[in-house]
Protein backbone atom coordinates (compact mmCIF):
# COMPACT_ATOMS: atom_id res chain seq x y z
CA UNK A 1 -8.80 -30.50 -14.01
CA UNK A 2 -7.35 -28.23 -11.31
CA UNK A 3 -5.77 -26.10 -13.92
CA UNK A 4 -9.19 -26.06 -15.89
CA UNK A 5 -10.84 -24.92 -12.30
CA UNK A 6 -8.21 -22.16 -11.13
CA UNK A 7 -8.70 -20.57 -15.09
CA UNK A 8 -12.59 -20.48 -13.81
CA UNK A 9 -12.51 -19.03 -11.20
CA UNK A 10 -9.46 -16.48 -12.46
CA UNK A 11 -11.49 -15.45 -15.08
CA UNK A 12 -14.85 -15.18 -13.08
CA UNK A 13 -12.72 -12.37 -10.56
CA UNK A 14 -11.13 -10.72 -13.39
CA UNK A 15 -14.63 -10.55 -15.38
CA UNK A 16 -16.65 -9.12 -12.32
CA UNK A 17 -14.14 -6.50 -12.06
CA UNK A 18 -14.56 -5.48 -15.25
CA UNK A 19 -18.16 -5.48 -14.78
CA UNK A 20 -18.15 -3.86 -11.84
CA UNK A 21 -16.18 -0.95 -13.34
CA UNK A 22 -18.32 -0.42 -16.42
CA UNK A 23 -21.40 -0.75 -14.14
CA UNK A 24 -19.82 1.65 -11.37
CA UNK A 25 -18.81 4.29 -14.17
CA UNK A 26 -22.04 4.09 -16.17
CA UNK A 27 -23.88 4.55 -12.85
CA UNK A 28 -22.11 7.55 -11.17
CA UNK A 29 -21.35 4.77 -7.85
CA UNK A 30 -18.62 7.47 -6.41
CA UNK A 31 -20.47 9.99 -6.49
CA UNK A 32 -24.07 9.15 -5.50
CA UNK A 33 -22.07 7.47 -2.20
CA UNK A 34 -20.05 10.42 -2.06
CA UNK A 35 -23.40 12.96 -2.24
CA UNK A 36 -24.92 10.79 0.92
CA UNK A 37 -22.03 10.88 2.89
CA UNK A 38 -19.41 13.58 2.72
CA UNK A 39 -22.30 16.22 3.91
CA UNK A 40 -22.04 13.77 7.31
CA UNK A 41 -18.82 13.22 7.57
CA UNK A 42 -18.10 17.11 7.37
CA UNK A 43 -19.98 18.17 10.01
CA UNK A 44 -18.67 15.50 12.04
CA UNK A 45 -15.36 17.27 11.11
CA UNK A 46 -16.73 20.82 11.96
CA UNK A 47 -17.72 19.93 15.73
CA UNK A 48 -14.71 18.13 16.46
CA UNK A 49 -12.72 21.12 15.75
CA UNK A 50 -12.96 22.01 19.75
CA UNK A 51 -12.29 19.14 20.86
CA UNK A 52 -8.58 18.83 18.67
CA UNK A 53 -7.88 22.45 20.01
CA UNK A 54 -8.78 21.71 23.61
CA UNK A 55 -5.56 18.50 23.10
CA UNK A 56 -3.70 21.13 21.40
CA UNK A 57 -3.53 23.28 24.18
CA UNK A 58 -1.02 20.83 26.17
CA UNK A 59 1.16 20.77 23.26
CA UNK A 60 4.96 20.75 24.04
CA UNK A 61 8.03 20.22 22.35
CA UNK A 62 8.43 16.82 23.83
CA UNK A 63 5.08 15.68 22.98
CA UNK A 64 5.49 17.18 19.26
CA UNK A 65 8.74 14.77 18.59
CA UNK A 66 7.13 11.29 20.47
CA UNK A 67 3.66 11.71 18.45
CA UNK A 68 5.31 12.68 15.16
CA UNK A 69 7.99 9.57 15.79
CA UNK A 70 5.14 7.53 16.29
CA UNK A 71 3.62 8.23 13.29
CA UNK A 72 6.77 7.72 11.08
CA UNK A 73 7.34 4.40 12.45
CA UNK A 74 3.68 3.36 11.76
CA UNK A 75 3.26 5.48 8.26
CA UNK A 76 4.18 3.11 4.55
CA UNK A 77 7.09 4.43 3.82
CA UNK A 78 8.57 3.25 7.78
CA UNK A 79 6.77 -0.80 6.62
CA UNK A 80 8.29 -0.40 3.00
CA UNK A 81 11.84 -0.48 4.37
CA UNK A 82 11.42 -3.22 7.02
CA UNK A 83 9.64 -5.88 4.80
CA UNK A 84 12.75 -6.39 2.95
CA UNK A 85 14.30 -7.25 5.98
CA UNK A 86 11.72 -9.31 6.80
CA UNK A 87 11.88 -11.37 3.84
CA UNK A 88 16.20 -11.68 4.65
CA UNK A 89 15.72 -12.70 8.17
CA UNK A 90 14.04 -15.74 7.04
CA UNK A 91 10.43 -15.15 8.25
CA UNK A 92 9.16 -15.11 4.43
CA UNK A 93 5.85 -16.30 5.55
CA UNK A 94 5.10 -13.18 7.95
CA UNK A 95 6.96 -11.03 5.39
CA UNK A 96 4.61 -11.61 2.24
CA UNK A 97 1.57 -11.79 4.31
CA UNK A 98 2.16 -8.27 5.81
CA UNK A 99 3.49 -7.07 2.41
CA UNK A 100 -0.15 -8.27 0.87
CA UNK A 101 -1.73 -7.06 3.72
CA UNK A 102 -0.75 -3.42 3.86
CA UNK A 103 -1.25 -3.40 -0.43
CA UNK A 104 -4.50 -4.42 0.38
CA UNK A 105 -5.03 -2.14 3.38
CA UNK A 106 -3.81 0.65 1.61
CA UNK A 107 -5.86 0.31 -1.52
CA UNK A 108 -9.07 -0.35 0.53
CA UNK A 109 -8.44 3.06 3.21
CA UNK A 110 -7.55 5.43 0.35
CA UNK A 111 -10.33 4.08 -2.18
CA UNK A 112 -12.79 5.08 1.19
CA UNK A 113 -10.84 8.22 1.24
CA UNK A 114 -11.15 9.41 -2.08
CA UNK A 115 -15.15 8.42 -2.42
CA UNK A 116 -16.11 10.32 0.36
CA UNK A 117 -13.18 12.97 -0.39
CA UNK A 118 -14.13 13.89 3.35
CA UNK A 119 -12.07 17.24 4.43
CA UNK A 120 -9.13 16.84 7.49
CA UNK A 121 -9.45 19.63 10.39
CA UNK A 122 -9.62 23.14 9.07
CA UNK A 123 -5.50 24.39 9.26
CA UNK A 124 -6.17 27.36 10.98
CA UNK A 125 -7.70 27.14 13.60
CA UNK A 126 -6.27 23.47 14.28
CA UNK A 127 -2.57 23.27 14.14
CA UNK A 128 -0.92 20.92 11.87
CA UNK A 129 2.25 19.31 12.74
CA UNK A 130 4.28 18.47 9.85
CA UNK A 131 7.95 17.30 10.80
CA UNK A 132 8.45 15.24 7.51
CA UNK A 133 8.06 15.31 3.80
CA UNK A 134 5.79 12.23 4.33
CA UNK A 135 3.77 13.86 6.66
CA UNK A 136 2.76 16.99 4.59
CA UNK A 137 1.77 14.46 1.42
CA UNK A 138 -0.39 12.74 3.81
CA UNK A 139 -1.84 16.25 4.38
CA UNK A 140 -2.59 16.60 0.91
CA UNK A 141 -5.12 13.49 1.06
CA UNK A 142 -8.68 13.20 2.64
CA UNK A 143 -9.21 12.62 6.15
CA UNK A 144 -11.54 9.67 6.93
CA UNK A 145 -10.34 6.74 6.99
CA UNK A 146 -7.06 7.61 9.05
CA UNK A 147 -4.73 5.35 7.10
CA UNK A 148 -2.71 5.62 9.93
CA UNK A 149 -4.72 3.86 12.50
CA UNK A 150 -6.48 1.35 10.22
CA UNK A 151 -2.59 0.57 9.20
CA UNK A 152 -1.88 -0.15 12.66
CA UNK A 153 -4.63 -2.19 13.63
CA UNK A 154 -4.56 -4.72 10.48
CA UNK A 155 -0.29 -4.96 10.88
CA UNK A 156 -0.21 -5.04 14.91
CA UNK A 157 -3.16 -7.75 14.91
CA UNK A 158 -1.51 -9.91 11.95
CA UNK A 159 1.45 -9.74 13.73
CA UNK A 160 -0.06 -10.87 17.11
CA UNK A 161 -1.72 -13.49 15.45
CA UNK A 162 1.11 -14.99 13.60
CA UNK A 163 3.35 -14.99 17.07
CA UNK A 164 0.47 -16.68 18.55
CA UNK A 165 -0.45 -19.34 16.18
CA UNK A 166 3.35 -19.89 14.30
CA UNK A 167 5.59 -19.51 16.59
CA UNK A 168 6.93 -21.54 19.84
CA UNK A 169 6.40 -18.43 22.36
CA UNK A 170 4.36 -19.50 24.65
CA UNK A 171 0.94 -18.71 24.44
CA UNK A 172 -0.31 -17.85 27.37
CA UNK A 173 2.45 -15.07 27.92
CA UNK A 174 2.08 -14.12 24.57
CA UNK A 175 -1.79 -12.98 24.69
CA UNK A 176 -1.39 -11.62 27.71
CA UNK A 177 1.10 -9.42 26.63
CA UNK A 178 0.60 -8.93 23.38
CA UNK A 179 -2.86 -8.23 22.99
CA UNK A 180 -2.28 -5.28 26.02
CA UNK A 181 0.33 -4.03 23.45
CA UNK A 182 -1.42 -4.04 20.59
CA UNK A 183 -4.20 -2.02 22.30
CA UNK A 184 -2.01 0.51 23.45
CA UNK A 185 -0.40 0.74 20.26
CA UNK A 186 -3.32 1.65 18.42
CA UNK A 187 -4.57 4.03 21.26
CA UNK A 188 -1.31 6.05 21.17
CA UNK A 189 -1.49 5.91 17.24
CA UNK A 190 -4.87 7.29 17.13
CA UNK A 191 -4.16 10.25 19.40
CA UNK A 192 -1.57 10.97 18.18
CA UNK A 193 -3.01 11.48 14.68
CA UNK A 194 -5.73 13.86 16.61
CA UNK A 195 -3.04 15.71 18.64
CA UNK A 196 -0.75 16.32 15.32
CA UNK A 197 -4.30 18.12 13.63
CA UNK A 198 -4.19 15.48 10.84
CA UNK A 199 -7.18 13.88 11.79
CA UNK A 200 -10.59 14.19 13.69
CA UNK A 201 -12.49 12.08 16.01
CA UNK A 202 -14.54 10.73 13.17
CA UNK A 203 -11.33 9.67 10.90
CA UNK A 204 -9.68 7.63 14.02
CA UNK A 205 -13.11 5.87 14.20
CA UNK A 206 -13.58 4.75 11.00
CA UNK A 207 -10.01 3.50 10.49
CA UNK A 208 -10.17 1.58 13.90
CA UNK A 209 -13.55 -0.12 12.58
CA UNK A 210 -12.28 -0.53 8.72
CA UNK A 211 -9.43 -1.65 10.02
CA UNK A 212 -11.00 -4.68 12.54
CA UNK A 213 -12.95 -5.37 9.81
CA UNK A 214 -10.19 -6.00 6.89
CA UNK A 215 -8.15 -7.66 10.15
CA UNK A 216 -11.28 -10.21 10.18
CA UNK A 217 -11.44 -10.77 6.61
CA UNK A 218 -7.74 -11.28 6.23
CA UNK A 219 -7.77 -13.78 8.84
CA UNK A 220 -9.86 -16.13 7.12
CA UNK A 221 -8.68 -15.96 4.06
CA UNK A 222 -4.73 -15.44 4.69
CA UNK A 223 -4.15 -19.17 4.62
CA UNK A 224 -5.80 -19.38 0.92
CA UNK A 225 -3.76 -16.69 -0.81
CA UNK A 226 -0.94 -17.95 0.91
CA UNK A 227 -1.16 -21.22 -0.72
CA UNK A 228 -1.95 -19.54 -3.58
CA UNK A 229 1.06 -17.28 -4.16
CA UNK A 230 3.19 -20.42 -3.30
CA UNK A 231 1.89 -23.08 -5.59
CA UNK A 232 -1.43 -22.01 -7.15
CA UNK A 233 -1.95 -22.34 -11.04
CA UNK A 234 -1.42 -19.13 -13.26
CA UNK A 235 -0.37 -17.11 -10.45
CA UNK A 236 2.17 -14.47 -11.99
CA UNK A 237 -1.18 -13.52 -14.81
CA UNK A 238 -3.93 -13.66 -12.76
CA UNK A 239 -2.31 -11.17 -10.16
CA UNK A 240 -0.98 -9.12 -13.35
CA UNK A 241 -4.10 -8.84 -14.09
CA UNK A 242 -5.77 -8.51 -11.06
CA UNK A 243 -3.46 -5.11 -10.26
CA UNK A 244 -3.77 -3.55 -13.67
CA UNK A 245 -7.40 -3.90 -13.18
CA UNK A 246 -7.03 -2.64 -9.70
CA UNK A 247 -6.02 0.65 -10.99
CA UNK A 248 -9.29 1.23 -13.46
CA UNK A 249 -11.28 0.11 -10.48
CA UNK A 250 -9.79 3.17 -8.23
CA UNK A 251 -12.73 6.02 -7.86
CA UNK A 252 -12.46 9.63 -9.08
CA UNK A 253 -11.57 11.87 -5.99
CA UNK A 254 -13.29 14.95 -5.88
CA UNK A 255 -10.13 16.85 -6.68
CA UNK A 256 -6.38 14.31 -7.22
CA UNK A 257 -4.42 13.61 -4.18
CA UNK A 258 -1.64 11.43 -3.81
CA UNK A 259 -3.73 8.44 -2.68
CA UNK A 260 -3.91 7.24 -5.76
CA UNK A 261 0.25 7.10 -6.47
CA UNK A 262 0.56 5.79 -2.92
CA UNK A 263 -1.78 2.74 -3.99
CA UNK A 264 -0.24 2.36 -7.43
CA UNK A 265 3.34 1.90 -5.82
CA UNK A 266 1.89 -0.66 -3.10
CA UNK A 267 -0.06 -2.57 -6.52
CA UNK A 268 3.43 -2.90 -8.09
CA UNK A 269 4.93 -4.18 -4.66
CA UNK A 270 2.77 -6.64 -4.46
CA UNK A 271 2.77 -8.00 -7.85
CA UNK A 272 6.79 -7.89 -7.44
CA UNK A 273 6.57 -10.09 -4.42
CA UNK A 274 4.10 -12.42 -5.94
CA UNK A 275 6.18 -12.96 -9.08
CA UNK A 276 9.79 -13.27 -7.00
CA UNK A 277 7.71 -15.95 -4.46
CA UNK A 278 6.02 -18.21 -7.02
CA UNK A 279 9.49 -18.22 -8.81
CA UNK A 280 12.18 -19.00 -5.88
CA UNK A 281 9.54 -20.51 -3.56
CA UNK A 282 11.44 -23.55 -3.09
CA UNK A 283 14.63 -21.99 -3.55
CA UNK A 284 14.82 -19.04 -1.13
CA UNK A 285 11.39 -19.19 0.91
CA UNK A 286 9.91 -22.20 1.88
CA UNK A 287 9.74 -23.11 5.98
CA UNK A 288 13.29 -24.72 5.94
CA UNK A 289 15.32 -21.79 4.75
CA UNK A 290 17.97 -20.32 7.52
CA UNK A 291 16.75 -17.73 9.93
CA UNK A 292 18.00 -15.19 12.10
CA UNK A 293 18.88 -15.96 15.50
CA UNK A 294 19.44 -19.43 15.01
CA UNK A 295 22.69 -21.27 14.00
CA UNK A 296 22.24 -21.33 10.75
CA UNK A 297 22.31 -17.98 10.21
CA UNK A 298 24.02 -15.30 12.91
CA UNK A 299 23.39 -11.67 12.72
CA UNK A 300 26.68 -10.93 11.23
CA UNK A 301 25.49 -12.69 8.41
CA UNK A 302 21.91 -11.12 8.34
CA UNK A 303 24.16 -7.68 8.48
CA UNK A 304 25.64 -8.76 5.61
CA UNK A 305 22.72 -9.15 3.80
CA UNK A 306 21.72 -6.28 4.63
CA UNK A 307 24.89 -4.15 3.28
CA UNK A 308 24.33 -6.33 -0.04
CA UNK A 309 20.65 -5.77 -0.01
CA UNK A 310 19.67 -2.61 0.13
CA UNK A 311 22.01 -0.96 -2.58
CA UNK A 312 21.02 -3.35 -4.54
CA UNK A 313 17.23 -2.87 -4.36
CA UNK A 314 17.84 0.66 -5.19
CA UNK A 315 19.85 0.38 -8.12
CA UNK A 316 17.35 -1.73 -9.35
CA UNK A 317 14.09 0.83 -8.11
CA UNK A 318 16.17 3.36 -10.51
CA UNK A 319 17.02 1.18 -13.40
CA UNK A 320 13.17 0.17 -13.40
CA UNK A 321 12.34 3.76 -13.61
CA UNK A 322 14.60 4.50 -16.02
CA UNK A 323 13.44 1.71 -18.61
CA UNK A 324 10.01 1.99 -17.93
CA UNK A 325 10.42 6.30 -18.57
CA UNK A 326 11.74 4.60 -22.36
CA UNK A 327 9.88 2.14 -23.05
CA UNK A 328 6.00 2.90 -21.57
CA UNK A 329 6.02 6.03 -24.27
CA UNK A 330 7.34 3.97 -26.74
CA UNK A 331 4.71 1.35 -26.69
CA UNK A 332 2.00 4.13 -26.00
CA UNK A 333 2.42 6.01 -28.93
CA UNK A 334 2.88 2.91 -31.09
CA UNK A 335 -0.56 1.87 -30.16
CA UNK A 336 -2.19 5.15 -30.24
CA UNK A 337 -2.45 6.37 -26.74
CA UNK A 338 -2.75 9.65 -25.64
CA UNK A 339 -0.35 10.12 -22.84
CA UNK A 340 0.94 12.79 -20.70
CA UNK A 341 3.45 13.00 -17.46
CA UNK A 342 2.34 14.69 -13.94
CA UNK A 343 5.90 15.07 -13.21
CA UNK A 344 8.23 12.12 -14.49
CA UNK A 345 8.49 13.43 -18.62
CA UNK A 346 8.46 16.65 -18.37
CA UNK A 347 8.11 17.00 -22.25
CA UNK A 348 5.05 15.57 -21.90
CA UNK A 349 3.78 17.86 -19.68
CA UNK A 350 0.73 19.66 -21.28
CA UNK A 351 1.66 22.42 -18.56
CA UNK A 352 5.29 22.95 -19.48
CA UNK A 353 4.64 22.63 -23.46
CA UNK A 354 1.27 23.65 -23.72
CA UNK A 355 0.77 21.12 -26.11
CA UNK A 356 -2.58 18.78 -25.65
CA UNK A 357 -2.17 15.22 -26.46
CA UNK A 358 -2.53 13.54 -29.94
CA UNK A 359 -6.05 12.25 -30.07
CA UNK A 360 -5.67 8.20 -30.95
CA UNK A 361 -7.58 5.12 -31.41
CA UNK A 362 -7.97 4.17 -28.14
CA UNK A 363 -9.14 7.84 -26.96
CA UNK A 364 -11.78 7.60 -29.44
CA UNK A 365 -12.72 4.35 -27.46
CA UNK A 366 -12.25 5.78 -24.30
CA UNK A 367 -13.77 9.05 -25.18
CA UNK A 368 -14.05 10.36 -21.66
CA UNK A 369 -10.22 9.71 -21.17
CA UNK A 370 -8.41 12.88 -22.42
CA UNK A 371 -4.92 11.08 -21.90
CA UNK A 372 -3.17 8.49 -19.82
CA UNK A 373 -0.74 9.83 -17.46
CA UNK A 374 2.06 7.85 -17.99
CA UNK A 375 3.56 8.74 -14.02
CA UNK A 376 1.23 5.71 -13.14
CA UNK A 377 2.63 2.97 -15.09
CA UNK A 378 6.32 4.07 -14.51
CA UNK A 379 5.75 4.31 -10.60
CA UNK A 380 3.87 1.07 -11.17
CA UNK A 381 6.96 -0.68 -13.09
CA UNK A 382 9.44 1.01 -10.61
CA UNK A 383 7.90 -0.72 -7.09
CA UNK A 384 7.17 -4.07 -9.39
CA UNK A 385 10.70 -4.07 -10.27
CA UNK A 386 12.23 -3.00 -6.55
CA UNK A 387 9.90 -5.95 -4.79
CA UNK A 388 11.16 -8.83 -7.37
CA UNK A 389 14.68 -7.98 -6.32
CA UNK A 390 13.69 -8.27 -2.83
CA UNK A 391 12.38 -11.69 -3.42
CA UNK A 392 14.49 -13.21 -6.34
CA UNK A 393 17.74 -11.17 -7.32
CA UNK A 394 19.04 -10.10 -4.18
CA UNK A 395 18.55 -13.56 -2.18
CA UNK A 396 20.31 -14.81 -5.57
CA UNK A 397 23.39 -12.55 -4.60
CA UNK A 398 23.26 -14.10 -1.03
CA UNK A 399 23.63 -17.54 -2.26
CA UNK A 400 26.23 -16.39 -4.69
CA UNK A 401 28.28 -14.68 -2.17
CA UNK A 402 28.02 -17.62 0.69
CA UNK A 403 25.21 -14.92 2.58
């Protein structure tokens, strides 16, 4: 009966998906929302122009390297390498609810992003501070949400909450700290974002409001997909599913950005950690596994780990890009469907050959699909592949190796 009751309601969440994604595309959804508000959202843009130059004129070196720090330790690629870590230390509660929360965050901000395709301060006369590679691809997306600060707000105030409510620190101490830091956190985020000319007024806003709200909703429902991911029924298909719809469901931008690969790799991240979890719950992350800082497992050992770890996830991150560069082509053309490469297959590049894609069976379907780009489902099997190491081959090494 509970088996018959999870395919229900699996199948009901899949199905209004699909619904919602004919519906949205038959309607024009994006951009009748994107008509109403982008004209607002500009302007709001336009007059806080002075306002970014008059915080621009205190700019010094010092405060250049402390705001663009900042914004690397908060920024995905900074959370992508210290999950793993997470999940080693032991804490693999805390580490697959941030890991779900930050896939989710992420595909929520940049879906707002791309449907109001909303412009970031004009570069001149704002100065923009770039001091990374990360930082001027974030450039190349729209402004409002800042994924920055909505980033900050869901992570800090998970975090806060899951010190307060599982853990033995006191609470008392801990609110009355905590809460202080989390505030300040996000403050210093926020300005930052406005002092670097990444974002205006009217981005900060919005993320610090998205991002209370996705906070809320997470909170009441992190307990649920917890349980879910740890013992539900058909978990490893339903979120297969559920993330290969997720990328049909993504809206058009008004012209491509890399939102849309930033979201793809966080989908396959959290589909890896889903599949590793419901597989080695019991094994490697259930409450009674050894964690750091207590005597059953000493931070030489968690260093250890580490050292094992980390070449390990990347060998893996390049062997699942390698296979899936083979075999995603491969299946493609057996079945028909058109397919280029942004960047990945470069002889499937229509701009490098000049060649336009085979017409097939499914683009007759699909008629206002020229071709599939097959960069999404490689990036998408390269982060899936990466995560389940995280999860299920690498903590296998540990046990192997007495770590």
């Amino acid at each position: 009966m509970e088996a018959a009751d999870a395919a229900v309601w699996q199948g009901a969440v899949l199905g209004g998906i699909v619904i919602w994604v004919v519906t949205a595309s038959f309607l024009d959804v994006t951009f009748k929302l994107r008509s109403f508000l982008q004209p607002w959202v500009s302007h709001h843009v336009d007059i806080g122009v002075p306002f970014i130059l008059q915080i621009q004129n205190y700019r010094f070196g010092f405060l250049d390297a402390l705001f663009s720090g900042l914004s690397c330790v908060v920024s995905v690629p900074f959370y992508t390498g210290f999950l793993p870590l997470l999940f080693w230390s032991g804490h693999g509660k805390l580490a697959r609810q941030m890991t779900l929360l930050i896939a989710f965050c992420d595909y929520t901000g940049n879906c707002i992003k791309d449907v109001v395709s909303a412009p970031r301060p004009p570069s001149p006369p704002v100065h923009r501070i770039t001091a990374t590679k990360d930082e001027e691809d974030n450039a190349l997306e729209y402004g409002l949400p800042s994924s920055h600060t909505l980033n900050t707000v869901c992570l800090s105030g998970y975090l806060l909450h899951y010190v307060l409510y599982h853990t033995q620190i006191d609470g008392f101490h801990a609110t009355y700290i905590g809460v202080p830091l989390v505030v300040l956190l996000v403050t210093l985020i926020g300005f930052a974002r406005v002092y670097l000319g990444m974002h205006s007024v009217i981005d900060i806003i919005a993320g610090l409001l998205f991002g209370l709200g996705i906070l809320a909703f997470w909170l009441s429902v992190d307990e649920y997909i917890d349980n879910f991911v740890v013992s539900g029924q058909n978990v490893i298909s339903f979120w297969a599913g559920l993330s290969f719809l997720l990328l049909f469901a993504y809206p058009t931008p008004e012209i491509p950005t890399p939102s849309f690969e930033y979201h793809t790799c966080f989908n396959g991240v959290a589909l890896g950690i889903v599949t590793g979890v419901q597989l080695t719950y019991h094994q490697f992350h259930s409450e009674f596994v050894p964690r750091l800082f207590t005597s059953e497992m000493k931070i030489l050992v968690f260093a250890g780990r580490v050292l094992v770890g980390i070449p390990t996830i990347l060998i893996v991150k390049f062997c699942s890009k390698a296979l899936a560069k083979w075999t995603i082509p491969v299946v493609a053309n057996t079945l028909g469907i058109p397919i280029k490469s942004s960047s990945y297959i470069p002889k499937l590049n229509p701009l490098v050959t000049g060649n336009k894609p085979k017409e097939g069976y499914f683009q007759k379907l699909l008629s206002t699909q020229d071709s599939f780009d097959v960069d999404t489902g490689i990036r998408f099997v390269q982060y899936t592949g990466l995560a389940w190491s995280v999860v299920d081959l690498v903590p296998s090494l540990f046990t192997y190796l007495s770590l």
